[in-house]
C-alpha atoms as a PDB file:
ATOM      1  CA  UNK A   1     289.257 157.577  98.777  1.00  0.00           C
ATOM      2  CA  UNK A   2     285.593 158.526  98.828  1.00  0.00           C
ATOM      3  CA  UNK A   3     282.441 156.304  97.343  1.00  0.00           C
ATOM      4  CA  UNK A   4     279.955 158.173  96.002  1.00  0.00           C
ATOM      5  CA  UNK A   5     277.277 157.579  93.632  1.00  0.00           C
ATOM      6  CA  UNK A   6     277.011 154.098  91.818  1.00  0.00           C
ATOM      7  CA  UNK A   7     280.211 152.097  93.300  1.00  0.00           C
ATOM      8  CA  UNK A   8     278.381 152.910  96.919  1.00  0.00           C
ATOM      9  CA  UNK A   9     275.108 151.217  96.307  1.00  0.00           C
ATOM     10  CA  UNK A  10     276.737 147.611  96.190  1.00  0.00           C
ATOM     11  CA  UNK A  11     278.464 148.410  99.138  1.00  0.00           C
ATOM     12  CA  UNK A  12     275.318 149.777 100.846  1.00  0.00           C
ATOM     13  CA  UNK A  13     273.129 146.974  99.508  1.00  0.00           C
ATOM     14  CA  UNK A  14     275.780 144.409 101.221  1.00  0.00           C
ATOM     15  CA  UNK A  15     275.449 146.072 104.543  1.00  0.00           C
ATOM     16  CA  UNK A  16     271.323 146.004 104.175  1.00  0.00           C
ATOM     17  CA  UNK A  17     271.698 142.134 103.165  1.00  0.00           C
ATOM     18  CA  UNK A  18     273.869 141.813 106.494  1.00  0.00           C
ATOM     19  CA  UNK A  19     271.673 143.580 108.914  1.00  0.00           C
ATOM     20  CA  UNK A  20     268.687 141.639 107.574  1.00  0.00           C
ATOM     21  CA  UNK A  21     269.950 138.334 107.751  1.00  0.00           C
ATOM     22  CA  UNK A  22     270.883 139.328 111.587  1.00  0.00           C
ATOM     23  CA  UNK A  23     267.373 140.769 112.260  1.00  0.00           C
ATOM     24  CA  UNK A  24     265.582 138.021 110.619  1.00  0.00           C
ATOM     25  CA  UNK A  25     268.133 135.191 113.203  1.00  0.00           C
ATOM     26  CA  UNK A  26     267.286 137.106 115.765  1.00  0.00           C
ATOM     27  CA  UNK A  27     263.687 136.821 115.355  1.00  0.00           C
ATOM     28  CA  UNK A  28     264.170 133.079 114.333  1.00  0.00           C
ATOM     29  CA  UNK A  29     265.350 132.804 118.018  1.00  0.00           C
ATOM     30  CA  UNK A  30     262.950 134.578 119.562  1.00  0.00           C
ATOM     31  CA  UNK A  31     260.169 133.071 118.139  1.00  0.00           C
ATOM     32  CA  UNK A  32     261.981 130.001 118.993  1.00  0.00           C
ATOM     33  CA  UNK A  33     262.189 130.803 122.767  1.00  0.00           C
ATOM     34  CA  UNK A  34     258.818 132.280 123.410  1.00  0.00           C
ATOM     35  CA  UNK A  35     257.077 128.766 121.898  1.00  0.00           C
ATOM     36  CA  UNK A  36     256.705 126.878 125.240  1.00  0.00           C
ATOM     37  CA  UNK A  37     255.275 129.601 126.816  1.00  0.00           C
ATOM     38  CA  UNK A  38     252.794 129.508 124.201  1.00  0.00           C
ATOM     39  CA  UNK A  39     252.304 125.543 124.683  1.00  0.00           C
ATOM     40  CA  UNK A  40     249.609 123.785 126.241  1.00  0.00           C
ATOM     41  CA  UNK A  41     250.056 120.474 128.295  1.00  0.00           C
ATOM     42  CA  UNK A  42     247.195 117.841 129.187  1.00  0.00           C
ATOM     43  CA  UNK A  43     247.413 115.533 131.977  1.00  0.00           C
ATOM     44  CA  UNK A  44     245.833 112.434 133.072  1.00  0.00           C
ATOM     45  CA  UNK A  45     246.451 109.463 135.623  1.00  0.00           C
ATOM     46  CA  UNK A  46     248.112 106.687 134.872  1.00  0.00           C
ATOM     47  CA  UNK A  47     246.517 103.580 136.658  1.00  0.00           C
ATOM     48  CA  UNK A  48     249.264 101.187 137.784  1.00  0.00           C
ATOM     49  CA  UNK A  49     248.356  97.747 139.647  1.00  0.00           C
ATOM     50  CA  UNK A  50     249.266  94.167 140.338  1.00  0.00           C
ATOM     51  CA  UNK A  51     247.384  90.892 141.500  1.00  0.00           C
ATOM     52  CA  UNK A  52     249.405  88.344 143.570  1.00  0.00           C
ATOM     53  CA  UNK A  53     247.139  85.623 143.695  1.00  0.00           C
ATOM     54  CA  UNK A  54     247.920  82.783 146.520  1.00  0.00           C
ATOM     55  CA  UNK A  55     249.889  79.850 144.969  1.00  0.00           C
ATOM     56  CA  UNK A  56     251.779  77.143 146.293  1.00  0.00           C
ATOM     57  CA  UNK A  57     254.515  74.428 145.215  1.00  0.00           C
ATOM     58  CA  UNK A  58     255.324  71.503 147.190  1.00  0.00           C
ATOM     59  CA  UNK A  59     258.471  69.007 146.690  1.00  0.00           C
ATOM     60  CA  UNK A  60     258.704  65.758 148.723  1.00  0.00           C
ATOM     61  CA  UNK A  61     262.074  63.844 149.563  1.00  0.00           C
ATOM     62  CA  UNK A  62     261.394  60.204 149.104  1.00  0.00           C
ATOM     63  CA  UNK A  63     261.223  57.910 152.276  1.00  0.00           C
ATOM     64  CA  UNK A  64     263.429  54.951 153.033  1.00  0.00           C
ATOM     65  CA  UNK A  65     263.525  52.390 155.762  1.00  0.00           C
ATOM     66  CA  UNK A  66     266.727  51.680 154.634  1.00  0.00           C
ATOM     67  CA  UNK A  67     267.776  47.915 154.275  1.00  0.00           C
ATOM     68  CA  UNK A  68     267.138  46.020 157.432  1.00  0.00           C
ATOM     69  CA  UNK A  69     267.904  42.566 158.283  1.00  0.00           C
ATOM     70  CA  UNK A  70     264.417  41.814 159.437  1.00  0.00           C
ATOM     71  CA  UNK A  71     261.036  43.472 159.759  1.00  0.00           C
ATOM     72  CA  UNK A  72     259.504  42.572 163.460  1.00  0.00           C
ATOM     73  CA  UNK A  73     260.863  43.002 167.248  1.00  0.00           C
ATOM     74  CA  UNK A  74     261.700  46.600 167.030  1.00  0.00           C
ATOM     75  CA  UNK A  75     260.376  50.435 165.440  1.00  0.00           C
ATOM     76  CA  UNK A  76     262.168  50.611 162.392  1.00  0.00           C
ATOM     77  CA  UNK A  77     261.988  54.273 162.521  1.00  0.00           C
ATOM     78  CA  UNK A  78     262.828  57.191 159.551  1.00  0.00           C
ATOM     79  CA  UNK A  79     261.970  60.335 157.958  1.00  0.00           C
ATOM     80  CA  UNK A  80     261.927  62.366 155.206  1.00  0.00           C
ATOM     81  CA  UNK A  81     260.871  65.819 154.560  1.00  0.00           C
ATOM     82  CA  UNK A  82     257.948  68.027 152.621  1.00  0.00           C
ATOM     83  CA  UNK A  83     258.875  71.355 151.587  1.00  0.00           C
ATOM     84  CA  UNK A  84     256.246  74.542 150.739  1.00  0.00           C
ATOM     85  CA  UNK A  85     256.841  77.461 148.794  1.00  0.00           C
ATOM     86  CA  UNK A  86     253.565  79.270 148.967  1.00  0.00           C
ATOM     87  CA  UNK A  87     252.536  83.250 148.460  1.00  0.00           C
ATOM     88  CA  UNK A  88     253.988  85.103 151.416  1.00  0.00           C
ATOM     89  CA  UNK A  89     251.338  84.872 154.496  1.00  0.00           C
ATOM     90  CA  UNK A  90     249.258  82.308 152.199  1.00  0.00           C
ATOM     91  CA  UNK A  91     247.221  79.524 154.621  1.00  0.00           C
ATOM     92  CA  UNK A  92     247.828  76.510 153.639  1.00  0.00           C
ATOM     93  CA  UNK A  93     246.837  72.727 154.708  1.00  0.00           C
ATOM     94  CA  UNK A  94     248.907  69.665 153.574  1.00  0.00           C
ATOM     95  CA  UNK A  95     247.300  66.588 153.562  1.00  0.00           C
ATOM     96  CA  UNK A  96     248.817  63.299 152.861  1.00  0.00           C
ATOM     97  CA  UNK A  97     247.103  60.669 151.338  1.00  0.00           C
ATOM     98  CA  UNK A  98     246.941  56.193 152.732  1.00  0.00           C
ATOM     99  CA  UNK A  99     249.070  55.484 149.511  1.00  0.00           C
ATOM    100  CA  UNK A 100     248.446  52.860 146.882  1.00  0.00           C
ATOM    101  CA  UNK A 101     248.905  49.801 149.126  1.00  0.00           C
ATOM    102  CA  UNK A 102     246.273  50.945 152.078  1.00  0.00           C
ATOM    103  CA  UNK A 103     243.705  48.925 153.429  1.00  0.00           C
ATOM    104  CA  UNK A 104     241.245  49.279 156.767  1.00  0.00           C
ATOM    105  CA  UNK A 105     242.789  52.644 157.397  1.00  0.00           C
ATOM    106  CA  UNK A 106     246.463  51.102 157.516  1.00  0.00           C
ATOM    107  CA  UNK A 107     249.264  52.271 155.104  1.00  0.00           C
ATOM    108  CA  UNK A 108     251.560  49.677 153.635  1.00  0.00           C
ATOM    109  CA  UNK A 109     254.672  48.692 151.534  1.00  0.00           C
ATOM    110  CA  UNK A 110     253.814  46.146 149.049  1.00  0.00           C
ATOM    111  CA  UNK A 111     256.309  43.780 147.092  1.00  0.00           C
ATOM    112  CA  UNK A 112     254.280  44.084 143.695  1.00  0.00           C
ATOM    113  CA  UNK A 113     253.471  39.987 143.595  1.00  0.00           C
ATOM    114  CA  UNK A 114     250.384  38.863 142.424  1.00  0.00           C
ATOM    115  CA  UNK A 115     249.247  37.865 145.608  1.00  0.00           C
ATOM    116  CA  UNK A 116     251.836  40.456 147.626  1.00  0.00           C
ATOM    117  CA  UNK A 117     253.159  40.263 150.832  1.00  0.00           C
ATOM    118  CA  UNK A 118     252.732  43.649 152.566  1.00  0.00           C
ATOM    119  CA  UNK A 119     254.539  45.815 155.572  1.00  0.00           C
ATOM    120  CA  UNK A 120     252.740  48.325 158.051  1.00  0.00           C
ATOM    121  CA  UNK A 121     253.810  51.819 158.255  1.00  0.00           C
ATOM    122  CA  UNK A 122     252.392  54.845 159.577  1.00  0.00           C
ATOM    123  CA  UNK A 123     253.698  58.299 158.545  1.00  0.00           C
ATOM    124  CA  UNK A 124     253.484  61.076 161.597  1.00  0.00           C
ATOM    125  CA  UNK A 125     253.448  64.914 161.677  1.00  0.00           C
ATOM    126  CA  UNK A 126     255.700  64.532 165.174  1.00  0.00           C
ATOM    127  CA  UNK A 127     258.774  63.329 166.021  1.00  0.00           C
ATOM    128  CA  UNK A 128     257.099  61.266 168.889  1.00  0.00           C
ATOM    129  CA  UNK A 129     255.442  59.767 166.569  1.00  0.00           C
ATOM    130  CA  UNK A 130     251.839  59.582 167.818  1.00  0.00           C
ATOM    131  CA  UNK A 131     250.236  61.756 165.619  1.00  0.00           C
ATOM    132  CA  UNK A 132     248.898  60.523 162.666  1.00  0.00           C
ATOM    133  CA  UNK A 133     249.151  62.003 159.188  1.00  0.00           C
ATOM    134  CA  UNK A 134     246.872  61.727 157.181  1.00  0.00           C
ATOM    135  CA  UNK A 135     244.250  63.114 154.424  1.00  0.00           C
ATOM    136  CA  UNK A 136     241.999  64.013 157.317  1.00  0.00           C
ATOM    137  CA  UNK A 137     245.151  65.114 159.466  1.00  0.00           C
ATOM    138  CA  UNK A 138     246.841  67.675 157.900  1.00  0.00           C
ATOM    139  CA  UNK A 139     249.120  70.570 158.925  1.00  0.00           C
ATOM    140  CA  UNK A 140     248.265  73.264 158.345  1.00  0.00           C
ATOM    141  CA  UNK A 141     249.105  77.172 159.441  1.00  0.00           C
ATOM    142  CA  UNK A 142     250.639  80.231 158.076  1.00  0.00           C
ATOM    143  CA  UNK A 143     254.023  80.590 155.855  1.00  0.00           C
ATOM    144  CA  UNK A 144     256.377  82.799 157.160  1.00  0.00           C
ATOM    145  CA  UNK A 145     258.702  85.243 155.202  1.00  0.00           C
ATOM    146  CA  UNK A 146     262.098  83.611 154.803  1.00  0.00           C
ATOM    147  CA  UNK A 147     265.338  85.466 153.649  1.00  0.00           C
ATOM    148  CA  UNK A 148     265.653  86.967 150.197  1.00  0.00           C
ATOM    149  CA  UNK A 149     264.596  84.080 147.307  1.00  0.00           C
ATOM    150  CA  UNK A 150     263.473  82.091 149.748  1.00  0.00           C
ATOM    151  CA  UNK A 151     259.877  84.288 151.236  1.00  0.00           C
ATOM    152  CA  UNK A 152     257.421  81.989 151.612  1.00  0.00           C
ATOM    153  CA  UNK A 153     259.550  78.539 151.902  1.00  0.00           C
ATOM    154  CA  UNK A 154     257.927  76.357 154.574  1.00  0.00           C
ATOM    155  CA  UNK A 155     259.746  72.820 155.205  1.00  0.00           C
ATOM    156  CA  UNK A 156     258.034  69.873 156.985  1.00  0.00           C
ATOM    157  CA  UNK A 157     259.022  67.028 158.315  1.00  0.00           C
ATOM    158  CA  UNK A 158     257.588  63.436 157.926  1.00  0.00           C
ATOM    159  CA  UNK A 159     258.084  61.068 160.610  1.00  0.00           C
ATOM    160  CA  UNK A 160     257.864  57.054 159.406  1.00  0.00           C
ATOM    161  CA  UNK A 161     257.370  54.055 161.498  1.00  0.00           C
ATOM    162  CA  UNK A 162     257.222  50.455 160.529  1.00  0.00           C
ATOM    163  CA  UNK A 163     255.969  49.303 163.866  1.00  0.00           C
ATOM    164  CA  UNK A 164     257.878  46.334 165.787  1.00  0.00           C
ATOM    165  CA  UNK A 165     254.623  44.427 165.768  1.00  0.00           C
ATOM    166  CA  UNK A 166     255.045  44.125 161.828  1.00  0.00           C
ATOM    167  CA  UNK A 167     255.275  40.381 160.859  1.00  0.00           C
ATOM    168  CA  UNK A 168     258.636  39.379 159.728  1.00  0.00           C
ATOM    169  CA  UNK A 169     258.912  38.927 155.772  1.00  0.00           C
ATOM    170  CA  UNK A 170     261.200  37.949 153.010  1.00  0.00           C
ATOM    171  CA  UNK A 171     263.765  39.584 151.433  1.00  0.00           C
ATOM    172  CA  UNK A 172     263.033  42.062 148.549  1.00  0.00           C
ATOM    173  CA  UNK A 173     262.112  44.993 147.665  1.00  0.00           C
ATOM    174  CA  UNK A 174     258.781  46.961 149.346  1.00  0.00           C
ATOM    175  CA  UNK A 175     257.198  49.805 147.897  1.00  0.00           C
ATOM    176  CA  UNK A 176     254.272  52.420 148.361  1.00  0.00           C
ATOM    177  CA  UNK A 177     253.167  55.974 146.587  1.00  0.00           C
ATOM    178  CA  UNK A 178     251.623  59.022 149.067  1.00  0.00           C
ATOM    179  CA  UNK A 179     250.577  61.523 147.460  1.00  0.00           C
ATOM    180  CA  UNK A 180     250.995  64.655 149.132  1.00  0.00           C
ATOM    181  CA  UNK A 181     248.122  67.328 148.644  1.00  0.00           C
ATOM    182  CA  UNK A 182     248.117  71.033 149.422  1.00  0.00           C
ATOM    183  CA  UNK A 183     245.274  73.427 149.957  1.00  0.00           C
ATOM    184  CA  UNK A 184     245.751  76.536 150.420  1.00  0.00           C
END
């Protein structure tokens, strides 16, 4: 059966609709693809820093004779210890103050009474026990990278002495506050 004349024209017109609506995809797409290499692109620097500034926390352990029997004839000896977390490689200096009690240079527990009765101590920065601590006396040096968490963590040692030439007292309870100072 041949077309000719009127009934071919829809048929014709259909084919024309077809192979415009693929011409006119195609150059969707291609108009689509060639876009980037019609972009532009700006750059610039992106500045990216960070201050560590030195810092340092310090924690103290308290100090305790303990609970002798008497003060007098021997060392009553003890310790306690300081620790330092400063900025990695920060200097520091810890200083320890003569305490609430202190008088003529000489650190003391105290039993709080009006007119108190008072024990001689001496805190040391060595386990001999001949070097003084004090505010004038510090330790000081260089933190040193620990392991991971801890970079940084320094720990000290206080040595205590009531001396065996301390007068004997009565019982109760004796009591001082050092403060413990760090510059760094």
């Amino acid at each position: 059966m041949r077309m000719e004349g009127a009934a071919l024209r829809p048929r014709l017109l259909g084919m024309t609709n077809i192979m415009r609506n693929i011409f006119l995809g195609l150059a969707a797409v291609a108009a689509v693809a060639a876009t980037p290499a019609l972009a532009a692109t700006a750059t610039n620097t992106m500045p990216v820093s960070v201050n560590v500034i030195n810092s340092c926390t310090v924690a103290a352990t308290p100090m305790s004779f303990g609970a002798p029997t008497a003060i007098g004839g021997s060392d009553i000896d003890t310790s306690s210890s300081i620790s330092l977390v400063c900025t990695n490689g920060a200097t520091y200096d810890v200083a320890l103050d003569m305490g609430l009690n202190a008088a003529s240079g000489q650190r003391y527990l105290s039993n709080g009474a009006v007119t108190p009765t008072k024990i001689p101590y001496n805190i040391y920065s060595n386990a001999g026990r001949t070097t003084a601590w004090g505010s004038n006396s510090g330790i000081g040096g260089n933190t040193v990278a620990g392991a991971a968490g801890t970079s940084g963590l320094v720990s000290l040692i206080a040595y205590g002495r009531i001396p065996s030439s301390a007068t004997s007292v009565g019982a109760g309870a004796y009591t001082d506050t050092v403060t413990v100072t760090v510059t760094f």
